[in-house]
C-alpha atoms as a PDB file:
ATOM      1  CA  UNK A   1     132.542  89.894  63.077  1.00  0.00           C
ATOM      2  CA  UNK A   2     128.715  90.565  64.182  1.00  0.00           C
ATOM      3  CA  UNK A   3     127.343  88.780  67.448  1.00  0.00           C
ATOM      4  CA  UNK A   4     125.270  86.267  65.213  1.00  0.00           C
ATOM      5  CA  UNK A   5     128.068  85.426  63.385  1.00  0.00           C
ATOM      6  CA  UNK A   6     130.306  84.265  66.335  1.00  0.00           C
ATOM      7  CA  UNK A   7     127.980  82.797  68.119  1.00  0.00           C
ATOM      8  CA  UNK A   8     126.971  79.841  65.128  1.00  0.00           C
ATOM      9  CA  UNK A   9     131.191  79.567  65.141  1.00  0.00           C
ATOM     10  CA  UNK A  10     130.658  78.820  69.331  1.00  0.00           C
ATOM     11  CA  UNK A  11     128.132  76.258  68.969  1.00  0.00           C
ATOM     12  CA  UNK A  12     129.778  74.063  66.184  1.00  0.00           C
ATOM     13  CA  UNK A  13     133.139  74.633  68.286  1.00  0.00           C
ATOM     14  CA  UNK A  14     131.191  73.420  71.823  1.00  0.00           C
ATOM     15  CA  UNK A  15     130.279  70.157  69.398  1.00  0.00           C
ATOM     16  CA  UNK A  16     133.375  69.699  68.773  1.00  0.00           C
ATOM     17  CA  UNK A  17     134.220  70.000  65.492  1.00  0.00           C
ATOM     18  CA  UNK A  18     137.267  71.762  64.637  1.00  0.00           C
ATOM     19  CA  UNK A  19     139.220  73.891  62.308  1.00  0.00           C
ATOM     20  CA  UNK A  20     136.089  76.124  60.932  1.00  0.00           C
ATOM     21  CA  UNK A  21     136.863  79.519  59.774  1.00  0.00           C
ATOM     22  CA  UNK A  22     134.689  82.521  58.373  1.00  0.00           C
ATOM     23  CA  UNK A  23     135.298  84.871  55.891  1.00  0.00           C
ATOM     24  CA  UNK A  24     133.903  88.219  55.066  1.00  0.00           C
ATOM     25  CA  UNK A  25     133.357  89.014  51.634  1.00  0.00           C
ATOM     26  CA  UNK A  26     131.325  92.172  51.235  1.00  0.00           C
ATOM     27  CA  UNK A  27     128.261  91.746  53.183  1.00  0.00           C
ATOM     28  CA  UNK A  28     127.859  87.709  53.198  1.00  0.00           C
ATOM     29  CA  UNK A  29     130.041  85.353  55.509  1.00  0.00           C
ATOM     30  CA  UNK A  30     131.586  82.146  54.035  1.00  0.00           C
ATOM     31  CA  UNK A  31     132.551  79.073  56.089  1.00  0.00           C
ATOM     32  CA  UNK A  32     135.356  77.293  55.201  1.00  0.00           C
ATOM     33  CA  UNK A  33     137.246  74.118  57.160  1.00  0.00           C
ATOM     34  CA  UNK A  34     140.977  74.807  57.346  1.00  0.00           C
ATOM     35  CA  UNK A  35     143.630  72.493  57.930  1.00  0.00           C
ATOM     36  CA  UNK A  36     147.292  72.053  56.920  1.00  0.00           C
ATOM     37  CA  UNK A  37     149.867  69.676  55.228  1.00  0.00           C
ATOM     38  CA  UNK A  38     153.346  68.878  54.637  1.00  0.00           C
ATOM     39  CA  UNK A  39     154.714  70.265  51.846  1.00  0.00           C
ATOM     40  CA  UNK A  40     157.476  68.628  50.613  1.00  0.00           C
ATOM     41  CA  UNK A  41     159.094  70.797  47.887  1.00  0.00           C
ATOM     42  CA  UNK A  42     159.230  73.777  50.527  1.00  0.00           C
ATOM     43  CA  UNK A  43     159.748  71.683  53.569  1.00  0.00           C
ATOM     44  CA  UNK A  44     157.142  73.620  55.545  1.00  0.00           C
ATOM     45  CA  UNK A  45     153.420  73.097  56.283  1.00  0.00           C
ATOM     46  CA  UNK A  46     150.855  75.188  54.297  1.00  0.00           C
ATOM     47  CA  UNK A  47     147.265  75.622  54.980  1.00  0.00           C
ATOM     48  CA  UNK A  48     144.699  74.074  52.969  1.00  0.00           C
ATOM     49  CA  UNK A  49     140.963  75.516  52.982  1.00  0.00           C
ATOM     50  CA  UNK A  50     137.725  74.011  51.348  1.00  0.00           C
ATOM     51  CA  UNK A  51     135.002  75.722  51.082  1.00  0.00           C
ATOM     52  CA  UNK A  52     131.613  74.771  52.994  1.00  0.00           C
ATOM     53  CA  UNK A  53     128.957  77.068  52.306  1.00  0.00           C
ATOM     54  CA  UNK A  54     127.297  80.370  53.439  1.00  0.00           C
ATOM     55  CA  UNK A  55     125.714  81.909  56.367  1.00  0.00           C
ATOM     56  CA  UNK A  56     122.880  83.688  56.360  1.00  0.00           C
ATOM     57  CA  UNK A  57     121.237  85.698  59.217  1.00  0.00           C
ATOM     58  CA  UNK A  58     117.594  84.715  58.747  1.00  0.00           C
ATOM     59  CA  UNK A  59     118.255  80.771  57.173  1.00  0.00           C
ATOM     60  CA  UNK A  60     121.481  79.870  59.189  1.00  0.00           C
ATOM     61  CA  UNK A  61     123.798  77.999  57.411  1.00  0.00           C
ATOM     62  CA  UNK A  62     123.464  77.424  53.929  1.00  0.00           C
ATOM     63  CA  UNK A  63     125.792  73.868  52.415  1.00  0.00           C
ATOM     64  CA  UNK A  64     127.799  74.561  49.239  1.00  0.00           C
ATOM     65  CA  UNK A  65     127.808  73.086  45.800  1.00  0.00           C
ATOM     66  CA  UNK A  66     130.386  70.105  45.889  1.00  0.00           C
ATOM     67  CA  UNK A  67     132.433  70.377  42.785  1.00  0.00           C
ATOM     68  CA  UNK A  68     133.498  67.387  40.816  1.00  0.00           C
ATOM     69  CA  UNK A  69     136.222  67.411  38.517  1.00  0.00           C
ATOM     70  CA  UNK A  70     136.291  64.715  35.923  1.00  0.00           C
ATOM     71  CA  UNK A  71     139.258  63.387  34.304  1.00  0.00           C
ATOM     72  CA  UNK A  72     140.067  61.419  31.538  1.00  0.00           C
ATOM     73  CA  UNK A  73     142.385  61.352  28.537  1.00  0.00           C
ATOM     74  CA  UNK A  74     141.651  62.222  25.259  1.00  0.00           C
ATOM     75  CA  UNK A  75     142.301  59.679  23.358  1.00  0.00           C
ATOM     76  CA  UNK A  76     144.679  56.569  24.223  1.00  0.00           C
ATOM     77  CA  UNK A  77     147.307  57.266  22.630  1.00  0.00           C
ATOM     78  CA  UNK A  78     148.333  60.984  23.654  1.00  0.00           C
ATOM     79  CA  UNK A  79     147.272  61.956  27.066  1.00  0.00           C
ATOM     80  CA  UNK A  80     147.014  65.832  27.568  1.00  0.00           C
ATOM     81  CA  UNK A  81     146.778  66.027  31.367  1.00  0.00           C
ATOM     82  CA  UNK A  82     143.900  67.586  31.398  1.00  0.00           C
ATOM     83  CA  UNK A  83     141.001  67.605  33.340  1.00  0.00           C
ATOM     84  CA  UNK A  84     137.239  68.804  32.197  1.00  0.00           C
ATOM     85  CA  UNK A  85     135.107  70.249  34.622  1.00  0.00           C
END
């Protein structure tokens, strides 16, 4: 990881917020917030990770998209289950 890369990691850390995480993809660094839950079916935790943007060396951290998923049923009287993005 380059010098610029773990230093922005230290400062949010020395805020105190928690659970941030980069990853290297090619040449560009992703930030994502990882945490875990129960699962239930495998009776072990599992880690969860959401995406929150991009850093960049010159403009710092750059926010993600959110994503919204929308839901609804096609008609009312057969529901498919699934969802449209």
């Amino acid at each position: 990881m380059e010098e610029w890369v773990s230093a922005w990691v230290k400062a949010r850390r020395s805020e105190g917020e928690r659970g941030i995480e980069i990853k290297r993809f090619g040449n560009s660094y992703y930030v994502y917030r990882s945490t875990t839950y129960w699962d239930r079916e495998a009776k072990k935790r599992r880690k969860r990770s959401t995406y929150l943007g991009k850093l960049d060396k010159d403009r710092g951290f750059i926010p993600g998209k959110k994503r919204v998923t929308h839901c609804s049923p096609g008609s009312i009287r057969q529901y498919t289950g699934r969802c449209r993005s």
